[in-house]
Protein backbone atom coordinates (compact mmCIF):
# COMPACT_ATOMS: atom_id res chain seq x y z
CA UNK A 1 -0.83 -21.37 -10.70
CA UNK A 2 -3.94 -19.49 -9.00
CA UNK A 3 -7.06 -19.89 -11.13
CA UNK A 4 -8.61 -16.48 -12.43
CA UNK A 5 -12.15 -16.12 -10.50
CA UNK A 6 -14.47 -13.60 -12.05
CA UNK A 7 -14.90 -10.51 -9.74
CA UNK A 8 -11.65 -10.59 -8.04
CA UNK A 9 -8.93 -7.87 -8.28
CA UNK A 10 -5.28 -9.23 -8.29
CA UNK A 11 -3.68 -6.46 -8.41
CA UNK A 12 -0.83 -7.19 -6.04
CA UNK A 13 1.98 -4.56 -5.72
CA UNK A 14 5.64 -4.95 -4.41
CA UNK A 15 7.19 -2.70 -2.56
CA UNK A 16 8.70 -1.07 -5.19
CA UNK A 17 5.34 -0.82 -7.16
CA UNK A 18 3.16 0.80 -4.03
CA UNK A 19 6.14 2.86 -2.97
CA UNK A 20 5.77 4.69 -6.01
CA UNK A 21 1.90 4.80 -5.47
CA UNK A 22 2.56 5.83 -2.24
CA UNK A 23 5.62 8.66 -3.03
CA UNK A 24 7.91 7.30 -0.64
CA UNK A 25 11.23 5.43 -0.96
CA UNK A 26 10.76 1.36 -1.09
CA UNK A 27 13.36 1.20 1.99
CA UNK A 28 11.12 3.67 3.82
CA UNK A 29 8.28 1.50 3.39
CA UNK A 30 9.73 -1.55 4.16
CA UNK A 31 10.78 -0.55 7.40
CA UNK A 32 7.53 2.13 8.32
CA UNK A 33 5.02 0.26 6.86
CA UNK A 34 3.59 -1.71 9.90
CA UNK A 35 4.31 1.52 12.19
CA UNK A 36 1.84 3.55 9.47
CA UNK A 37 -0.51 1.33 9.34
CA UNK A 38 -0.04 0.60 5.76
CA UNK A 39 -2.52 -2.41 4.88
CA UNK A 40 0.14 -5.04 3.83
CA UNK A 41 1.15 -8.82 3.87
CA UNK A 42 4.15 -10.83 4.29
CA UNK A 43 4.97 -13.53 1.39
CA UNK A 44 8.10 -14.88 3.54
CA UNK A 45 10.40 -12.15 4.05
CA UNK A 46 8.38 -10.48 0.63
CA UNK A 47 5.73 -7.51 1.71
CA UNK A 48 2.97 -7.63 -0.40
CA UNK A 49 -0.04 -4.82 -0.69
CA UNK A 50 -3.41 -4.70 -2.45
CA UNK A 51 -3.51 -1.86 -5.01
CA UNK A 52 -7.61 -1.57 -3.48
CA UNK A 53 -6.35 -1.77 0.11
CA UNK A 54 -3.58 0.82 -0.46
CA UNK A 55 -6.24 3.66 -2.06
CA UNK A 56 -8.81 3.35 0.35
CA UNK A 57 -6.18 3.85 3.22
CA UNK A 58 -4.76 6.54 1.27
CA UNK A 59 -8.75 7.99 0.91
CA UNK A 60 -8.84 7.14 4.56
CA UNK A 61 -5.68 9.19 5.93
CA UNK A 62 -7.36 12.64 3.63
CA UNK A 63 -9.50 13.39 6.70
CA UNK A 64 -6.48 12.62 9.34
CA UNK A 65 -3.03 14.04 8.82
CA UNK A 66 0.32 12.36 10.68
CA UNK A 67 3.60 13.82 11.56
CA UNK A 68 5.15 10.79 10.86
CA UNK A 69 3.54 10.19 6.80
CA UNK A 70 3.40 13.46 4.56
CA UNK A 71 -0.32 13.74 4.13
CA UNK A 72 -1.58 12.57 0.94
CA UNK A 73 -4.33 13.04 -2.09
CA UNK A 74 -5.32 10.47 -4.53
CA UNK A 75 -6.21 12.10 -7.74
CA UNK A 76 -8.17 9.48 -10.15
């Protein structure tokens, strides 16, 4: 078990979990998320994403809009 260190976020989302932060289908993501440029990991065949990572690409993509990814606004 990974031993809680003061300061650190773990908030880890599965696909499921950051599709829905992200509005898109878990399948879509799965396959797109390496061609969008969606900060992720691999955990074996898992995909893992940081909640942090994920909002400060979504913050990121406000100022540049893609064809290919519906452009997107966080609201806090």
């Amino acid at each position: 078990m990974a031993e809680y260190v003061a300061g650190l976020s773990y908030d880890v989302l599965n696909v499921s979990e950051a599709a829905a932060l992200l509005r898109c289908h878990p399948k879509t993501l799965k396959i797109k998320a390496a061609e969008w440029g969606v900060p992720h990991r691999r955990q074996g065949s898992q995909l893992r994403f940081s909640k942090q990572q994920l909002l400060e690409w979504i913050q990121g993509r406000e100022t540049y809009s893609s064809p290919k990814l519906v452009h997107m606004k966080v609201t806090a």
